[in-house]
C-alpha atoms as a PDB file:
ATOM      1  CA  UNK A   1     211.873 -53.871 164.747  1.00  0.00           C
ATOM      2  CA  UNK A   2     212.842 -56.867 163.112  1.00  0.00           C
ATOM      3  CA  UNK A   3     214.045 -60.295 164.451  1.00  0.00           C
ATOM      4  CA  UNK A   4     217.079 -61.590 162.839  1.00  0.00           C
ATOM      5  CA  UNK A   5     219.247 -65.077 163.400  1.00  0.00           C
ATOM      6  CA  UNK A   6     222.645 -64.387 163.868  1.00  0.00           C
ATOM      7  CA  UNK A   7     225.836 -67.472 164.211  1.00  0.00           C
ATOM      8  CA  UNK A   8     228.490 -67.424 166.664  1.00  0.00           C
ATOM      9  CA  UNK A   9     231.385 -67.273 164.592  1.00  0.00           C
ATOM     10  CA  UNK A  10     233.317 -69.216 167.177  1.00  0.00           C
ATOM     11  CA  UNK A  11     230.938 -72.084 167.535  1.00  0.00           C
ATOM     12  CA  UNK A  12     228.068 -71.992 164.747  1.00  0.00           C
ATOM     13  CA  UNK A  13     225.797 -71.323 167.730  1.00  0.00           C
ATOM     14  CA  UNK A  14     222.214 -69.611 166.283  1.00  0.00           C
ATOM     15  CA  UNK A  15     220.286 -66.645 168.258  1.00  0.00           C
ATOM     16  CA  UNK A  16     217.565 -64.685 167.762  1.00  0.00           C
ATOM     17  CA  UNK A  17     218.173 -61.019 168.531  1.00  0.00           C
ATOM     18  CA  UNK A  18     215.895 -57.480 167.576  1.00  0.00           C
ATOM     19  CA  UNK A  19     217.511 -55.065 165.344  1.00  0.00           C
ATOM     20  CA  UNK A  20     215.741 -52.058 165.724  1.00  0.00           C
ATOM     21  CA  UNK A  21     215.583 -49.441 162.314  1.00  0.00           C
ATOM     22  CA  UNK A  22     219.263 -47.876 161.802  1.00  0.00           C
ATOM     23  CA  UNK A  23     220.916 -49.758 165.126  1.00  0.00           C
ATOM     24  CA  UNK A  24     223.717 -51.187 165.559  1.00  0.00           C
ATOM     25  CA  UNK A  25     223.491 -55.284 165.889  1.00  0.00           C
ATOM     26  CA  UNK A  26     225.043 -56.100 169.541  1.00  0.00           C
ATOM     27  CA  UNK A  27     223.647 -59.592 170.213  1.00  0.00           C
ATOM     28  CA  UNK A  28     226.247 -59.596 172.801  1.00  0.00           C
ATOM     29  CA  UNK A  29     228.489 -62.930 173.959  1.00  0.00           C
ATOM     30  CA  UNK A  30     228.000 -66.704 172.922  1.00  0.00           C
ATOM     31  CA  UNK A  31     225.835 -67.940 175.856  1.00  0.00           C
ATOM     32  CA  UNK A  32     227.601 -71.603 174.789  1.00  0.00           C
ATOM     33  CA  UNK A  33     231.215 -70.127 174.744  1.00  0.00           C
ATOM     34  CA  UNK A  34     231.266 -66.994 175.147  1.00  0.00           C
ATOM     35  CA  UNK A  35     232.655 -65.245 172.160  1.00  0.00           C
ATOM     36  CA  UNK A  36     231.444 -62.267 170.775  1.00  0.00           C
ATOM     37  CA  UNK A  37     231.641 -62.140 166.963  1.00  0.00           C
ATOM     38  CA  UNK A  38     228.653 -62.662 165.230  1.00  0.00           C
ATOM     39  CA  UNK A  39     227.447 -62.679 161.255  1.00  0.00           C
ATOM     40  CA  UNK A  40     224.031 -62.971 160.213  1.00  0.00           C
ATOM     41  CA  UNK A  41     222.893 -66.302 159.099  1.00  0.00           C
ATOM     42  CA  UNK A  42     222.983 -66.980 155.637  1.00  0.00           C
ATOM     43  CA  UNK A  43     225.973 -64.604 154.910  1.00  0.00           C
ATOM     44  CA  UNK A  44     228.828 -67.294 155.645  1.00  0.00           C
ATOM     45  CA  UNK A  45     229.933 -69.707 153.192  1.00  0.00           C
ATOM     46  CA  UNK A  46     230.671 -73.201 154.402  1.00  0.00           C
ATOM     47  CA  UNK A  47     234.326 -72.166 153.255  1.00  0.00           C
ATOM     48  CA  UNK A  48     234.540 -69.254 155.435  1.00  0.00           C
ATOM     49  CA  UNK A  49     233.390 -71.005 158.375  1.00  0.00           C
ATOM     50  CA  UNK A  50     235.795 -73.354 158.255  1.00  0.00           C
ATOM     51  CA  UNK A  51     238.747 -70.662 158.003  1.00  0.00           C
ATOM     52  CA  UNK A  52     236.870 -68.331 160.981  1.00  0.00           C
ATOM     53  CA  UNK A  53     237.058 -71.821 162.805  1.00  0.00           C
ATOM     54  CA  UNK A  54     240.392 -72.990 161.910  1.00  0.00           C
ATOM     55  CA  UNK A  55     242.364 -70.121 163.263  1.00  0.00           C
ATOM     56  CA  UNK A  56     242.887 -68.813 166.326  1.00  0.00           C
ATOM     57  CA  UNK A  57     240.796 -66.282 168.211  1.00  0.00           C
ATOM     58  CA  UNK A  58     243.643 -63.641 168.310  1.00  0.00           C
ATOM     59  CA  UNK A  59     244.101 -64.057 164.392  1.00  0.00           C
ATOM     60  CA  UNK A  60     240.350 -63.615 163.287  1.00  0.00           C
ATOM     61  CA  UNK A  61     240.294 -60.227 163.407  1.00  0.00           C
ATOM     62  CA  UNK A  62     238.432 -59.346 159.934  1.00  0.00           C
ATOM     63  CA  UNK A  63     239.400 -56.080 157.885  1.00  0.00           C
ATOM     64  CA  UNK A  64     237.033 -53.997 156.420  1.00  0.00           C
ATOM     65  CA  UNK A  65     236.740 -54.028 152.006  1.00  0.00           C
END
């Protein structure tokens, strides 16, 4: 199992959650405000911070490529 850092994508907050082989990553909600989207740290640019931050909750839902 391997510990990864993950950022709120609501607040920038940083946790440390266990991602087992071939699981899905549920590092649940923010414990500072309680959202639940996540990225891994390190995979957001300071650009798309700012845009996950800028918008409302009900308009960041992301599509899939």
């Amino acid at each position: 199992m391997a510990r990864i850092t993950v950022e709120c994508l609501a607040c920038g907050a940083n946790r440390s959650v266990v991602q087992a082989e071939r699981q899905r990553l549920e590092p649940g909600e923010c414990p500072r405000c309680g959202y639940v989207g996540w990225a891994r740290r390190g995979e957001l640019t300071e650009n798309l911070r700012r845009a996950l931050r800028e918008r409302t909750t009900e308009r960041r839902r992301l599509r899939p490529v």
